[in-house]
Every structure is written in structure tokens, then in C-alpha cells.
Protein backbone atom coordinates (compact mmCIF):
# COMPACT_ATOMS: atom_id res chain seq x y z
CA UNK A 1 70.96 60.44 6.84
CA UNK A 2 71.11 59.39 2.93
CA UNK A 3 73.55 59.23 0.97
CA UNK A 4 72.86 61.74 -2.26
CA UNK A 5 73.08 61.01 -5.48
CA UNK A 6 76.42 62.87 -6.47
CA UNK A 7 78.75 65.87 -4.96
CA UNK A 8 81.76 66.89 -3.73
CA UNK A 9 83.07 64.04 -1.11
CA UNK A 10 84.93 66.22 1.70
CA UNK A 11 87.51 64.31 3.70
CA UNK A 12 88.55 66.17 6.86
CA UNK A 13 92.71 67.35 6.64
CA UNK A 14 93.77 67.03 10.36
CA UNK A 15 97.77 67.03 10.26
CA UNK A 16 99.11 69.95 11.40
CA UNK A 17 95.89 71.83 12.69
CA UNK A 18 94.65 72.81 16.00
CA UNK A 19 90.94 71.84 16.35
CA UNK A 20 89.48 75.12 15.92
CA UNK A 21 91.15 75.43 12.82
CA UNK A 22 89.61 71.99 11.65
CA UNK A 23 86.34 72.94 12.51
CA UNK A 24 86.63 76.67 11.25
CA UNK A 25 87.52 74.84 7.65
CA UNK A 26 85.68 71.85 7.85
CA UNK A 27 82.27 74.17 8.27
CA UNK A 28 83.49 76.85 5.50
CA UNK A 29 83.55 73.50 3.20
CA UNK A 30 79.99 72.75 3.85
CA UNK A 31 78.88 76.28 3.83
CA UNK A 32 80.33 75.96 0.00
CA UNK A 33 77.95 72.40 -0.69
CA UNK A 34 79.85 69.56 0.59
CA UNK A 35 77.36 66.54 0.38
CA UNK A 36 79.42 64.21 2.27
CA UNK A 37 81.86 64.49 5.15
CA UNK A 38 84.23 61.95 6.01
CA UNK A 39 86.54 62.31 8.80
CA UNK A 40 89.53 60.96 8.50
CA UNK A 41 92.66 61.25 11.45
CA UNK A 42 95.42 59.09 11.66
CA UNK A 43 96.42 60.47 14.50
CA UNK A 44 96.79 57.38 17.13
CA UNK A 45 95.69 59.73 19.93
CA UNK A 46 92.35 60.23 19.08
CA UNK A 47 90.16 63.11 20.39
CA UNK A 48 86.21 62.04 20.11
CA UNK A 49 85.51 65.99 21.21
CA UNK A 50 86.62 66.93 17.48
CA UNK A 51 84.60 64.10 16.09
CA UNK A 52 81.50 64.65 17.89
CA UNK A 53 81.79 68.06 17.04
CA UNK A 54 81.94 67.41 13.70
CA UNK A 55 79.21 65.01 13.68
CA UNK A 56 77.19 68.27 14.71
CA UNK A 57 78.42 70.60 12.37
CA UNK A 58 77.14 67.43 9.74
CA UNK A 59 73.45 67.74 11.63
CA UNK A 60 73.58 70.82 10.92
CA UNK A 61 73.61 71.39 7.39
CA UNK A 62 72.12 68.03 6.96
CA UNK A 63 74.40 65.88 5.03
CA UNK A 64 76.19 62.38 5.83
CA UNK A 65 78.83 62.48 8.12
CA UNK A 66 81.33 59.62 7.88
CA UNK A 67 84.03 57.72 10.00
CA UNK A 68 86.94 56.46 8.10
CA UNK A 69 88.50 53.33 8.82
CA UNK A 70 87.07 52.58 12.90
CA UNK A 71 83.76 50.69 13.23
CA UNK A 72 83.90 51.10 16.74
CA UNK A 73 84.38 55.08 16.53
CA UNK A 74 81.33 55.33 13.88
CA UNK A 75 78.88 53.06 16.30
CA UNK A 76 80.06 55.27 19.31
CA UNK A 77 79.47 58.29 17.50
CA UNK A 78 76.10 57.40 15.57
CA UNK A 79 77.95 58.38 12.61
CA UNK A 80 75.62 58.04 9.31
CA UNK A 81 78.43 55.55 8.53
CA UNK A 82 81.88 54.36 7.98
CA UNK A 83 84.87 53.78 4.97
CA UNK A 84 86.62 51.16 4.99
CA UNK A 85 90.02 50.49 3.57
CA UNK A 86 91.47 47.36 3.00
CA UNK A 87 92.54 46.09 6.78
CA UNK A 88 89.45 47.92 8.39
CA UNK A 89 87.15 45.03 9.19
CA UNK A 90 84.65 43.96 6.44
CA UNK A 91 81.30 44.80 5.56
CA UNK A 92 79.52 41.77 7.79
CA UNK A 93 81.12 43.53 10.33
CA UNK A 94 80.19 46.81 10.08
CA UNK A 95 76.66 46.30 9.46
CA UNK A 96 75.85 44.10 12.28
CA UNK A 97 77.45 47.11 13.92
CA UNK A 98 76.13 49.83 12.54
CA UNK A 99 72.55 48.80 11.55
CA UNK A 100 70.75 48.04 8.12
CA UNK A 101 70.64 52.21 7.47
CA UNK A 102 74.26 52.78 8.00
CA UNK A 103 76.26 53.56 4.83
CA UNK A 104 78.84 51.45 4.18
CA UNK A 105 81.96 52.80 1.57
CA UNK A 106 84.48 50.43 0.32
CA UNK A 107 87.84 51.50 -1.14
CA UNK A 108 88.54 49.22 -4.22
CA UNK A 109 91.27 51.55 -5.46
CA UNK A 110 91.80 49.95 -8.84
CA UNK A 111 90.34 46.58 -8.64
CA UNK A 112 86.66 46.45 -10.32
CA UNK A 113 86.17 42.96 -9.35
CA UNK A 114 86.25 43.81 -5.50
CA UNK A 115 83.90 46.52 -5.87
CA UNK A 116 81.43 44.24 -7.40
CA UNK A 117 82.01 41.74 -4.90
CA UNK A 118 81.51 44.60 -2.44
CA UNK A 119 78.13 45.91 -4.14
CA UNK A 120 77.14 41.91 -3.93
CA UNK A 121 77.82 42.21 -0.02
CA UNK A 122 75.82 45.46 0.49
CA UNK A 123 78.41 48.16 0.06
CA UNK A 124 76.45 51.41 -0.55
CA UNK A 125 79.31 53.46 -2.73
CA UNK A 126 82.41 52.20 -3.73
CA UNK A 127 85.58 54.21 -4.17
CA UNK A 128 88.66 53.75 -6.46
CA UNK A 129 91.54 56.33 -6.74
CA UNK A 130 94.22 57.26 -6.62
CA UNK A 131 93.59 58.88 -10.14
CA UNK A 132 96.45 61.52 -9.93
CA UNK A 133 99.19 62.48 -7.50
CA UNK A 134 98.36 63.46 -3.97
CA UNK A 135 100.23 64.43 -1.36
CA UNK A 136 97.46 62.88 1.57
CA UNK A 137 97.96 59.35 -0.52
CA UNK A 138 101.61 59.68 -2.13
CA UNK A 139 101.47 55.78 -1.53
CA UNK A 140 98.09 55.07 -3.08
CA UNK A 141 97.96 52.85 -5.38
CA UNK A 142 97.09 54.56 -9.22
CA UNK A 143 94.11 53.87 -10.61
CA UNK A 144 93.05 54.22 -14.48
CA UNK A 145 90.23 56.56 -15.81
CA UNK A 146 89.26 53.22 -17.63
CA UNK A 147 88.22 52.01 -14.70
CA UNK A 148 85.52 54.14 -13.76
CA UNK A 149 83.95 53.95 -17.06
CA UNK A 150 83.49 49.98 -16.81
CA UNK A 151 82.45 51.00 -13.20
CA UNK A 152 79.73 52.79 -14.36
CA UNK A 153 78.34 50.44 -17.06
CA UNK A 154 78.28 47.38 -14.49
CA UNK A 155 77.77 48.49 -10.90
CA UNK A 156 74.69 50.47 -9.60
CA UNK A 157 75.84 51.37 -6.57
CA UNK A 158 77.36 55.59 -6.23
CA UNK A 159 81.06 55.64 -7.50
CA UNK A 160 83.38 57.90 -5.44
CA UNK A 161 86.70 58.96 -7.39
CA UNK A 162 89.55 60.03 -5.27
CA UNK A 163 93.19 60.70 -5.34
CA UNK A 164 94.96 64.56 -6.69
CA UNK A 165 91.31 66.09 -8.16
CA UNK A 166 91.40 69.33 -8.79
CA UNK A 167 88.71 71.81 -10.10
CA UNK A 168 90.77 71.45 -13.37
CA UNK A 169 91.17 67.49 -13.69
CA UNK A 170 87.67 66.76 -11.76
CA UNK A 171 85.88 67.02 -14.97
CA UNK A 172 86.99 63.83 -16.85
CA UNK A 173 86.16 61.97 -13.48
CA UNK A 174 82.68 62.79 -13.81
CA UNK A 175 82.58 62.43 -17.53
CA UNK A 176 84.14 58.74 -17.42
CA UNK A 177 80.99 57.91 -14.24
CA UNK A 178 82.08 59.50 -11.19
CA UNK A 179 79.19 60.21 -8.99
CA UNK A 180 81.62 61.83 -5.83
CA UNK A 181 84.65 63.41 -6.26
CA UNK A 182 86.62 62.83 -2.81
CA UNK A 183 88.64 65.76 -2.17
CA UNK A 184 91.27 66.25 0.71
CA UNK A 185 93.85 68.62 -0.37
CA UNK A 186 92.33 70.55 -3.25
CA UNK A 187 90.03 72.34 -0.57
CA UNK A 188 91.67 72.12 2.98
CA UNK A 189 94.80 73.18 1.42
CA UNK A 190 92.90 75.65 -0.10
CA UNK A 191 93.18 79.61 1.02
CA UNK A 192 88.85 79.59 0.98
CA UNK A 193 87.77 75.70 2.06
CA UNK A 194 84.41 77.51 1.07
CA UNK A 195 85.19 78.90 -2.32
CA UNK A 196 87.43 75.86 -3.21
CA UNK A 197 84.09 73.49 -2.67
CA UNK A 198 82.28 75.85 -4.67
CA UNK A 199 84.47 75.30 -7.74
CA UNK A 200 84.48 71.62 -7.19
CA UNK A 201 80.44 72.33 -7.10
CA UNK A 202 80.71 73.69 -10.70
CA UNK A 203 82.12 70.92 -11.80
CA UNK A 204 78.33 68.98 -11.23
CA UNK A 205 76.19 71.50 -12.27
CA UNK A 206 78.09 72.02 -15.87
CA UNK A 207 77.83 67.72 -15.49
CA UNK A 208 73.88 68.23 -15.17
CA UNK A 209 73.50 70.90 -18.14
CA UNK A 210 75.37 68.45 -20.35
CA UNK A 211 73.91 65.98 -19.59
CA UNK A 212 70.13 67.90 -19.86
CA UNK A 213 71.28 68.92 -23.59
């Protein structure tokens, strides 16, 4: 599976939830237009039932599905690909693993040089955030609005923002060179996972008209 040009970036919320409520949530989020699943547990008791099944539910309605952080997980799953942080292996690594079509996501949170290192190693999207506060990265690192926009003028590769988006900050994300806005809280938190990605959704198409005008 591709990677698309641009969408909402869903990254699975697993603390606190029993399995069927993951998947029940995680497949209302792509009914709404996620392009991109990532799964992401730190849980150190792993259950590959959930990610296989959500590996299906990615087959399904045909978008990427993505392992976060575990090379090993993503080969043993045939996962479309994996994210890597900055202590999960490199990119050498992963694509000897994974094969020339795996996609390969790099978080370079606020550091522009790394991500162009990382596009000159064969990253396929790189990701900087956090942008604003989140409670899934209260840690993160911050990373400036500036950063994007020099992103987007010298590195061809997609550019996934992440870190606190909501439907009502999202917009200067895209505007600054965005191509993914990586969303955790803002729609598994979220009453309607489906309606929540929907709004997110908006946020692309009114980037499109403008753009069109």
C-alpha cells in the first residue's frame, strides 16, 4: 500500500481500552477518511491478535497501516510500514527488513537538519511535532510552526505534523506545509472517532479550494 499524498494521520489510543473498544473506534475513524493508520501501544505485553486485526480492518478500507516504533512487529505483521522514533533502530535497518516498498516515517520533532538527513537516507515522510500541548506526548519536545514552513520549501518528501491538533488549530499546520496531520487524542478521545475524523477531513478539502482559487 502507498502512502497518499495528504490526510488525517490516525494513531491508534490503546491505554485504558479493552480491544473491542479499540477496534470499534479505530474502524469508526476510518469509516470518517483516515488515510493512514499507525498503531501505536506501549503496552510491554503486547497482543499481535489486536494488531493483526487491525492490519485487516487497514485492508479493508485500503489505506496504509503502520507499526510504530518495532521493526520486528511490522516485518511479522506485513505491515505497509513502520515509525520510528529516535531509539527505534534506523532506517538501514528497517529497510533491509522491511523491503524497498515499505514506508519508512521518521520523527524529527523539531530538528530540520535530521529530517533532511533522513529524506537523504530514504525516509518516505518525516514528522515533527509536538506543535501544541498533548496529553499522549506531555513530554514531547515543542516544535515551531516555523519549522514546517522551511520544511516545505526544502524537503520533498510528505510532512506529517503532530502534537495537540485540533479541528480548530489544524488549519495553520496545513497552511505553514503540513501534508498529515497526526492525530491521537483529538479523535479517540472524541465522543464520534467517526465524526471527529470528518472535521479533521474538512480541514483538507477547505486546504484544496484555497489552494484551487
Amino acid at each position: 500500500m502507498k502512502l497518499p499524498n495528504q490526510g488525517v494521520y490516525a494513531i491508534t489510543q490503546t491505554e485504558n481500552r479493552s480491544q473491542p473498544q479499540i477496534l470499534e473506534q479505530t474502524e469508526a475513524a476510518l469509516r470518517g477518511g483516515a488515510a493512514v493508520l499507525q498503531y501505536r501501544n506501549k503496552s510491554p505485553l503486547q497482543d499481535t491478535r489486536l494488531a493483526k486485526a487491525l492490519s485487516s480492518l487497514c485492508q479493508h478500507y485500503h489505506i496504509p497501516f503502520i507499526v510504530n516504533d518495532d521493526i520486528e512487529l511490522a516485518a511479522a505483521l506485513e505491515a505497509d510500514g513502520v515509525h520510528l522514533g529516535q531509539d527505534d533502530g534506523d532506517i538501514q535497518q528497517a529497510r533491509q527488513r522491511l523491503g524497498s516498498d515499505a514506508i519508512i516515517g521518521i520523527s524529527c520533532y523539531n530538528d530540520l537538519d535530521k529530517a533532511l538527513a533522513m529524506e537523504r537516507s530514504g525516509a518516505n515522510y518525516v514528522a515533527f511535532g509536538r506543535f501544541f500541548p498533548s496529553s499522549s506526548k506531555p513530554l514531547a519536545r515543542p516544535a515551531q510552526i516555523q519549522t514546517l514552513r522551511q520544511a516545505k520549501q526544502q524537503i520533498a518528501i510528505p510532512v506529517v505534523a503532530i502534537g495537540g491538533i485540533l479541528p480548530e488549530n489544524g488549519q495553520q499546520l496545513l497552511d505553514a506545509g503540513a501534508d498529515f496531520l497526526a492525530i491521537i487524542g483529538g479523535i479517540f478521545n472524541h465522543d464520534s472517532p467517526e465524526q471527529a475524523t470528518r472535521d479533521y477531513q474538512k480541514l483538507f478539502h477547505r486546504q484544496t479550494s484555497s489552494n484551487s482559487l
